[in-house]
N, C-alpha and C. Protein backbone atom coordinates (compact mmCIF):
# COMPACT_ATOMS: atom_id res chain seq x y z
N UNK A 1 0.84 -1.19 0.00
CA UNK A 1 0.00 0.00 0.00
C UNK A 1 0.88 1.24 0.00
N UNK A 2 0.20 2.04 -0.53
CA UNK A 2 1.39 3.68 -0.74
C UNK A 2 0.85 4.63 -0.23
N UNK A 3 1.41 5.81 0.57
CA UNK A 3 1.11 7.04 0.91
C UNK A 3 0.54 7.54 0.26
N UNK A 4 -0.30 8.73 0.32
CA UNK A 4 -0.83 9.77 -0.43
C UNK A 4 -0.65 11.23 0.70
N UNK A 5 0.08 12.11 -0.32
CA UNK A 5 -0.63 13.49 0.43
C UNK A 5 -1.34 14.29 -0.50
N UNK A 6 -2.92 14.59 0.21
CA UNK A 6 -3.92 15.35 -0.58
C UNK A 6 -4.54 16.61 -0.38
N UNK A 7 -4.67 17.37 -1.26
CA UNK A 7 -4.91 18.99 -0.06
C UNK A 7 -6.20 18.55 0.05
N UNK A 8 -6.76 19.56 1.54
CA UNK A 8 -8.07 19.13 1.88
C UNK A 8 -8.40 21.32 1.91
N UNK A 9 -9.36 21.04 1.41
CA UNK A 9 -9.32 22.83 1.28
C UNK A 9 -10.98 23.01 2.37
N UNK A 10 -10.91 24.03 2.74
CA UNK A 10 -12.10 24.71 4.14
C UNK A 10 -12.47 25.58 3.00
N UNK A 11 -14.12 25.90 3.58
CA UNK A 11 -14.72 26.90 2.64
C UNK A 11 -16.15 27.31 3.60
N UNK A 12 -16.70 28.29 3.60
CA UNK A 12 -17.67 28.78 4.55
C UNK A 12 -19.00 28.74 3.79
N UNK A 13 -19.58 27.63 3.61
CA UNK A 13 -20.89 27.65 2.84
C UNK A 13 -20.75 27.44 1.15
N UNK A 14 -19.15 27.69 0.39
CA UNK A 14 -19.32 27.52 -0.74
C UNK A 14 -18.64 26.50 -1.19
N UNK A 15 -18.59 25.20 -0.97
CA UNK A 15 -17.42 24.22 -1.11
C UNK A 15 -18.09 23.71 -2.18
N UNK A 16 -19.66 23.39 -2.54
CA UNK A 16 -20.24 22.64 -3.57
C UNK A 16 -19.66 23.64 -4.11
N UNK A 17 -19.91 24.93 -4.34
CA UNK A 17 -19.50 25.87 -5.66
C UNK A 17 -17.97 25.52 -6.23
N UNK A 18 -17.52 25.87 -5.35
CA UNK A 18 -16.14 25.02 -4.98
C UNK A 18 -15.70 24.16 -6.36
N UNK A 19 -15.92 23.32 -5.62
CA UNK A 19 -15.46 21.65 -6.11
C UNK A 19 -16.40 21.31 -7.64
N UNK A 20 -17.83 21.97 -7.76
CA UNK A 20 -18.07 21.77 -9.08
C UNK A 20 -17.24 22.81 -9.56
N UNK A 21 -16.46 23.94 -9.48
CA UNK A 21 -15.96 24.85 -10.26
C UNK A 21 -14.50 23.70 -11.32
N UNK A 22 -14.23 23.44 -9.90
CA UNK A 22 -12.52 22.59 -9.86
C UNK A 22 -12.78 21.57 -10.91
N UNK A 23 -14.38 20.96 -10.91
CA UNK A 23 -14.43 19.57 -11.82
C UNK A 23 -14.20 20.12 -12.70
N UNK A 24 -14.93 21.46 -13.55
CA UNK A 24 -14.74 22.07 -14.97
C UNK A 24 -13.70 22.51 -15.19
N UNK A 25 -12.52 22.76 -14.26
CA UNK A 25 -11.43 22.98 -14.55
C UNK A 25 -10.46 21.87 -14.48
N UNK A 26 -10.78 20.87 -13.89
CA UNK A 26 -9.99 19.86 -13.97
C UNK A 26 -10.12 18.53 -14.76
N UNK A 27 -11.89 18.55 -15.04
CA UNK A 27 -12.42 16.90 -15.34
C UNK A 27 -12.52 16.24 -14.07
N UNK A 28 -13.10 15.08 -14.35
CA UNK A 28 -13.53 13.95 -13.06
C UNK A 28 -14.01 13.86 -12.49
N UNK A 29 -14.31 12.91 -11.71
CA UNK A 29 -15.76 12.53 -10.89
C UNK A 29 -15.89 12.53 -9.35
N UNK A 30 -17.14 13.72 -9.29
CA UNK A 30 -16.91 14.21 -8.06
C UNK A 30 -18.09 13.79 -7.45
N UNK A 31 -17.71 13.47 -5.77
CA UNK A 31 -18.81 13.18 -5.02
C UNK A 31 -18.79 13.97 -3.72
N UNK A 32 -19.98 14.36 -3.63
CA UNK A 32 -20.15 15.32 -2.07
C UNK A 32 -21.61 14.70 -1.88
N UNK A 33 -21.03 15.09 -0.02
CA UNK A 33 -21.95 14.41 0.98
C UNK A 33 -22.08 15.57 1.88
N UNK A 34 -23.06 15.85 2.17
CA UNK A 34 -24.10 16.86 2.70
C UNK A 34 -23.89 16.89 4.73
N UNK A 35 -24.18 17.46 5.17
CA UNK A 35 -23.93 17.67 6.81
C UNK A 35 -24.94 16.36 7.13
N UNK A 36 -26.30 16.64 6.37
CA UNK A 36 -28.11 15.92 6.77
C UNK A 36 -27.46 14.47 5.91
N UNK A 37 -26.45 14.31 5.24
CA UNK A 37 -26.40 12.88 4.77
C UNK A 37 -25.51 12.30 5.74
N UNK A 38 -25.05 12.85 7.23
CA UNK A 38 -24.05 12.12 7.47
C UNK A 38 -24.81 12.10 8.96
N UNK A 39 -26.51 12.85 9.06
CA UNK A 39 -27.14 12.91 10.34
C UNK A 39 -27.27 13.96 11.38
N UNK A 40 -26.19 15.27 10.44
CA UNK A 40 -26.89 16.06 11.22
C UNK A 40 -27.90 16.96 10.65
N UNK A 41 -28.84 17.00 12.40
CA UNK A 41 -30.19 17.72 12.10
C UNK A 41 -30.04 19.11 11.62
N UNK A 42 -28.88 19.57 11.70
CA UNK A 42 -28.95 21.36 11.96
C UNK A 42 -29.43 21.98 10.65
N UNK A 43 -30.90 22.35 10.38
CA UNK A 43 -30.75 22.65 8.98
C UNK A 43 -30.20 24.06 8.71
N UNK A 44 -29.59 24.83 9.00
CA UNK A 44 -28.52 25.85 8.40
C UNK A 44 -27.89 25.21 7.73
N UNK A 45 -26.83 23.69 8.49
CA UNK A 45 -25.89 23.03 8.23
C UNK A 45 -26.43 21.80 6.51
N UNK A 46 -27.76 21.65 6.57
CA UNK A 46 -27.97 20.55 5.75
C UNK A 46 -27.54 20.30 4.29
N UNK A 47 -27.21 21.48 3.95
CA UNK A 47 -26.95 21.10 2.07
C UNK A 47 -25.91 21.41 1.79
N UNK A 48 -25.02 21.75 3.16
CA UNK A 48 -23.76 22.33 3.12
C UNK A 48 -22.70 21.29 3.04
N UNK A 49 -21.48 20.95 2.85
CA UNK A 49 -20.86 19.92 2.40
C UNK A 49 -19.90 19.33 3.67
N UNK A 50 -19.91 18.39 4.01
CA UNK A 50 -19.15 17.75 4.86
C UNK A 50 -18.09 16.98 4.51
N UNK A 51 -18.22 16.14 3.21
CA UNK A 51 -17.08 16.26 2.45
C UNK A 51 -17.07 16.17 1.31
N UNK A 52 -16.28 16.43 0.26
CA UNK A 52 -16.42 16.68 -1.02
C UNK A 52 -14.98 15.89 -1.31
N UNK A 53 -14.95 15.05 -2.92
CA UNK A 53 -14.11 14.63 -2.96
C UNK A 53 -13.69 14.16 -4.52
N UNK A 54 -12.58 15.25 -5.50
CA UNK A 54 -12.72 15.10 -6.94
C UNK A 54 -11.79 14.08 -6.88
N UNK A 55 -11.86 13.35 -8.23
CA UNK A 55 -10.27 12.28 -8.35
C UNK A 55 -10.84 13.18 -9.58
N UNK A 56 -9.48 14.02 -10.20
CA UNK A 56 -9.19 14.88 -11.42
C UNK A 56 -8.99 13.51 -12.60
N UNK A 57 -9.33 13.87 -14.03
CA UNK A 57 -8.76 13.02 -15.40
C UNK A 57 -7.55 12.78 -15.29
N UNK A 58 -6.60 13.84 -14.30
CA UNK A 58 -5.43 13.58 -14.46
C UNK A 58 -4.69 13.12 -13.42
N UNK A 59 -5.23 12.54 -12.40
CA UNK A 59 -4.87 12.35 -11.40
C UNK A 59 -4.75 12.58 -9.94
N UNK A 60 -5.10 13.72 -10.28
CA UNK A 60 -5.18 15.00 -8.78
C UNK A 60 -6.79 14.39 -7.95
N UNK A 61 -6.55 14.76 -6.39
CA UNK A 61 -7.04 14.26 -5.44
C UNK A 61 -7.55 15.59 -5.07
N UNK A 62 -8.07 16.37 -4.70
CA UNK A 62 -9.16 17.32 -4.21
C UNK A 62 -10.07 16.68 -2.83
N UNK A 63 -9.66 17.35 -2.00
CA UNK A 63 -10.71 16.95 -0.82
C UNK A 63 -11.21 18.33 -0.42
N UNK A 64 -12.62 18.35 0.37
CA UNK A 64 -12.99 20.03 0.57
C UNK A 64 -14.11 19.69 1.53
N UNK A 65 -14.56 20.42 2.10
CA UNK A 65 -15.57 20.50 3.11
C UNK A 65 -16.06 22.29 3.78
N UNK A 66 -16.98 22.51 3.84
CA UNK A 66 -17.44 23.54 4.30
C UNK A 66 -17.44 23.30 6.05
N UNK A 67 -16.89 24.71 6.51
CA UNK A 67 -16.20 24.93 7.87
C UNK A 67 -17.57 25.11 8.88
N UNK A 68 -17.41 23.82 9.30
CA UNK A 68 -19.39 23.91 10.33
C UNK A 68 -18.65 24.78 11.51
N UNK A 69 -19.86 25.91 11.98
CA UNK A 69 -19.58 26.55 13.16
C UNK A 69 -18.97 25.94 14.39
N UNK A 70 -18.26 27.20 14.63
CA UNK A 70 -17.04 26.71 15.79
C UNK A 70 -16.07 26.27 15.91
N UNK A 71 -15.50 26.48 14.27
CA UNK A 71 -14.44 25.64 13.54
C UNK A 71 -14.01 27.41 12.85
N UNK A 72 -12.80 27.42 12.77
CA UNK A 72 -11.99 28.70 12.43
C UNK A 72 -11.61 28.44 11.07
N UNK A 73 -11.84 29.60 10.30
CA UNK A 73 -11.66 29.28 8.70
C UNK A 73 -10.67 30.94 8.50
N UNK A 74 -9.53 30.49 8.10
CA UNK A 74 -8.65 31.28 7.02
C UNK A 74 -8.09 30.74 6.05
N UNK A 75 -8.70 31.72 5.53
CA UNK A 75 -8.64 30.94 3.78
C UNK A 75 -7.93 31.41 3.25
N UNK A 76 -6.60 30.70 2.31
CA UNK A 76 -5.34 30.98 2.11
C UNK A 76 -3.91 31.62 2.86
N UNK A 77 -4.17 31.69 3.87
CA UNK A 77 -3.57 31.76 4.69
C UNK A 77 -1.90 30.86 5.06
N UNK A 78 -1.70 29.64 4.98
CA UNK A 78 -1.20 28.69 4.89
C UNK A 78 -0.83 27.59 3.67
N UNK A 79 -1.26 27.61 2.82
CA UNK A 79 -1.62 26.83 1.77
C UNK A 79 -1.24 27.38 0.38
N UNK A 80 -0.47 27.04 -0.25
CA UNK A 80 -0.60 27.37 -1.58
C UNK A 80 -0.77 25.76 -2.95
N UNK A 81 -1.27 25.88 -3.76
CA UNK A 81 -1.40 24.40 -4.29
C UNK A 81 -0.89 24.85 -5.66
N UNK A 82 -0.02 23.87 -6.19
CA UNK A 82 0.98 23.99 -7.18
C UNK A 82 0.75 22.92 -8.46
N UNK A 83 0.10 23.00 -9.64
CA UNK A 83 0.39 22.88 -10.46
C UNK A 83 1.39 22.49 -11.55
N UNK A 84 2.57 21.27 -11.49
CA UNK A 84 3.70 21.06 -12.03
C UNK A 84 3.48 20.54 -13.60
N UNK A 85 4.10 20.76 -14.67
CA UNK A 85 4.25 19.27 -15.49
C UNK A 85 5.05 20.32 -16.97
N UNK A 86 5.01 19.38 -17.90
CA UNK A 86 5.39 19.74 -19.10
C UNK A 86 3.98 19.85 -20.32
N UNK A 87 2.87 19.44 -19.87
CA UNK A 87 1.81 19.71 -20.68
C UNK A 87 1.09 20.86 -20.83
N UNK A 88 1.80 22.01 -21.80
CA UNK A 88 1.60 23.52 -21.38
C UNK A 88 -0.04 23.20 -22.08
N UNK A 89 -0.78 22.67 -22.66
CA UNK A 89 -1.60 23.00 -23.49
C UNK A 89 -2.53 22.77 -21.76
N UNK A 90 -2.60 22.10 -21.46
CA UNK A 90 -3.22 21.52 -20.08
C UNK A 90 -2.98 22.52 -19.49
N UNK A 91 -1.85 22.90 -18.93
CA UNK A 91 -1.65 23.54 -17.77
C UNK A 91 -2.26 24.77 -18.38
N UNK A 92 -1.97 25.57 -19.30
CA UNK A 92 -2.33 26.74 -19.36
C UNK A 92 -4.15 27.14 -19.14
N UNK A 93 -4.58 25.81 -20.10
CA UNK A 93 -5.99 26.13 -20.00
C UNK A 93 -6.53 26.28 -18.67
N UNK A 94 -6.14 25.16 -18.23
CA UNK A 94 -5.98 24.98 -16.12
C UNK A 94 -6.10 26.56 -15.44
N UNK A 95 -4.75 26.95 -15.91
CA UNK A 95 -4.31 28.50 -15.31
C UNK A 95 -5.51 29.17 -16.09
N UNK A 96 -5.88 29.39 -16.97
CA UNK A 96 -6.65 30.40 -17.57
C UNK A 96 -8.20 30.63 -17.00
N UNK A 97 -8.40 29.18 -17.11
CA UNK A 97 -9.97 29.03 -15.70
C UNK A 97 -10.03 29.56 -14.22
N UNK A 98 -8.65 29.35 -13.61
CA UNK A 98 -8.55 29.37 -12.51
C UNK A 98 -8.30 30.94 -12.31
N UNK A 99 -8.02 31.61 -12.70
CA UNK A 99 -7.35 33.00 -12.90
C UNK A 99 -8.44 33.75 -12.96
N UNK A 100 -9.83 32.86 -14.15
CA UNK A 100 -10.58 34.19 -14.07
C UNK A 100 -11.57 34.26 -13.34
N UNK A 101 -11.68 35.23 -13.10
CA UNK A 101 -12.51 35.93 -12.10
C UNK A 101 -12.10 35.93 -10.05
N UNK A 102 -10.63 36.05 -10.70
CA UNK A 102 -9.42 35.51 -9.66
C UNK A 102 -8.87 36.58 -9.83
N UNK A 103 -7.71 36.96 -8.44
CA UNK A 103 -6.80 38.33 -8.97
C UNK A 103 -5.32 36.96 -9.14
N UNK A 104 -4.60 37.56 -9.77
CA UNK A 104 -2.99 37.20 -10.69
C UNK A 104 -2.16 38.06 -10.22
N UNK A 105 -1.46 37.80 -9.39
CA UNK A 105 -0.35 38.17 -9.14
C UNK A 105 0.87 37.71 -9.59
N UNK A 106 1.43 37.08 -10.39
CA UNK A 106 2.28 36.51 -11.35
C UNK A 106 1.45 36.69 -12.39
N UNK A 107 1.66 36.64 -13.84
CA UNK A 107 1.28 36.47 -14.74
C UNK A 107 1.72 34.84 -15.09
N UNK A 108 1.06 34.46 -16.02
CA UNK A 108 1.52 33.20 -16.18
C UNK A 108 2.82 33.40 -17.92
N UNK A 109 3.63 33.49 -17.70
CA UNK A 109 4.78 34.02 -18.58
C UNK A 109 6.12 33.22 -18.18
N UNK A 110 7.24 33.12 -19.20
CA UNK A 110 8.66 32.50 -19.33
C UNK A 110 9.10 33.78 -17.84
N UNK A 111 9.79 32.56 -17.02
CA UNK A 111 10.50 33.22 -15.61
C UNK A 111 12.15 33.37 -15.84
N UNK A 112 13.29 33.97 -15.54
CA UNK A 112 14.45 33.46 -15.36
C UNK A 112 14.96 31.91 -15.30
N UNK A 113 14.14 30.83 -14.66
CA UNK A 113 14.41 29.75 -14.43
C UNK A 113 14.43 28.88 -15.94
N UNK A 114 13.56 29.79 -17.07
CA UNK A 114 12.92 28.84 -17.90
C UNK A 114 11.91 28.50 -18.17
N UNK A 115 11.08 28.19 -17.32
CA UNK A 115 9.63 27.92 -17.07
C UNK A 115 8.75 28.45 -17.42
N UNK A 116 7.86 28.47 -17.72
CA UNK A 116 6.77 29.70 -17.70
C UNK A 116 6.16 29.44 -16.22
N UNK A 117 5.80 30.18 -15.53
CA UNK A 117 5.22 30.21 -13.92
C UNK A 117 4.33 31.33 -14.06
N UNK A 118 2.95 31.22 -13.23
CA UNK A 118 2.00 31.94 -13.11
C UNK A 118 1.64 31.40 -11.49
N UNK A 119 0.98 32.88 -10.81
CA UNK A 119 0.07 32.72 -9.39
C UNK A 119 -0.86 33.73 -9.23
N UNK A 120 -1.91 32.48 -8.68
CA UNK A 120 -2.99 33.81 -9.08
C UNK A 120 -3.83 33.24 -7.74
N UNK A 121 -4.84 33.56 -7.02
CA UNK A 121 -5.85 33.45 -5.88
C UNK A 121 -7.21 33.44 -7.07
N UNK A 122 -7.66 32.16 -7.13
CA UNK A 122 -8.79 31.85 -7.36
C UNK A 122 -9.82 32.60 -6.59
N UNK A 123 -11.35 32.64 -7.69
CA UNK A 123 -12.53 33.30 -6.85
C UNK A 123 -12.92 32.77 -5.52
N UNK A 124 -12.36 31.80 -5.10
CA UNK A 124 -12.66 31.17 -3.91
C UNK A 124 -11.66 31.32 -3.07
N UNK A 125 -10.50 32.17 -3.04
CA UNK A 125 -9.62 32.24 -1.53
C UNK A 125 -8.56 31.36 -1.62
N UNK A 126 -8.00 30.60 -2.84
CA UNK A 126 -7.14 29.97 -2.92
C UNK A 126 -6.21 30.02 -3.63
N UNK A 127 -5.00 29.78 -3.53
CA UNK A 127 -3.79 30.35 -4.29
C UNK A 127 -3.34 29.37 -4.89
N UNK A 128 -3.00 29.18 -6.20
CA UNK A 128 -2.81 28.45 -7.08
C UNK A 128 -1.56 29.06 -7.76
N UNK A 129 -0.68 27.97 -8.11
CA UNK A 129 0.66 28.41 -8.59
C UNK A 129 0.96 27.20 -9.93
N UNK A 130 1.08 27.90 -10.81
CA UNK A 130 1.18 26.63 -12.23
C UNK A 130 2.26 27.10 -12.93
N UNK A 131 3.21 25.79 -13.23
CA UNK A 131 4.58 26.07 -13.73
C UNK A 131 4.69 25.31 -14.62
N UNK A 132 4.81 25.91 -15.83
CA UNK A 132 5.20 24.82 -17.03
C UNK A 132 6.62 24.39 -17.35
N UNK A 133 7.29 23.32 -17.15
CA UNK A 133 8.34 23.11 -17.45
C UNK A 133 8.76 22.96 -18.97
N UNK A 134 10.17 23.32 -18.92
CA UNK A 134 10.40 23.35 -20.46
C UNK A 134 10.95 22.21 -20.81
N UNK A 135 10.70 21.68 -22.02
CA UNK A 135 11.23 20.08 -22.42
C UNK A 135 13.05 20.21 -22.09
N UNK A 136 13.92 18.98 -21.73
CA UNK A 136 15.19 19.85 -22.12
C UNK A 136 15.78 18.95 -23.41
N UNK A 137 14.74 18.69 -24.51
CA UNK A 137 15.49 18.47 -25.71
C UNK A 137 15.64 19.95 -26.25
């Protein structure tokens, strides 16, 4: 059996928005389970997500849940999630979804290193960093 490390992302009421955003930007099949599907009565809490969980087309693991009261939520704060590979056609489109309606603080452009690298804070509070590597033929 093998390790996995998977980000698990907090969100205050918008994690379905969330995680269906991530499927259209990522592909794959996503399942979320509700506060009232796991028994609790609280209906504020009921349609709100307790856990959410993409496996991406490409591999990527997405876990998410909306922050039930009494539970402390800073969002982006700690966390940045990174984007690696050599498939600029992928990655870029990736970056281009995620960016909009997001502020960019990197542009996604060729860095000193080579790379093209972009960072930008998605509409949801999350910082996303995508680096295209360059072939070295």
């Amino acid at each position: 059996m093998e390790a996995r490390l998977n980000p698990y992302l907090s969100f205050t009421g918008d994690a379905r928005e969330a995680l269906e955003f991530y499927r259209e930007v990522f592909g794959g099949t996503l399942t979320l389970t509700t506060f009232a599907e796991f028994g609790n009565a609280d209906p504020a809490l009921a349609d709100q997500i307790m856990h959410g969980l993409l496996h991406t087309d490409d591999g990527y693991v997405l876990m998410a849940a909306d922050t039930p009261p009494g539970m402390t939520h800073t969002p982006g704060s700690s966390i940045s999630l990174i984007l690696n590979g050599d498939d600029a056609d992928t990655l870029r489109r990736q970056w281009q979804r995620l960016s909009d309606s997001g502020t960019v603080s990197v542009q996604l452009e060729k860095q000193m290193w080579g790379d093209e690298y972009g960072d930008c804070v998605d509409r949801f509070g999350i910082r996303w960093m995508v680096n295209i590597s360059q072939s070295s033929s």
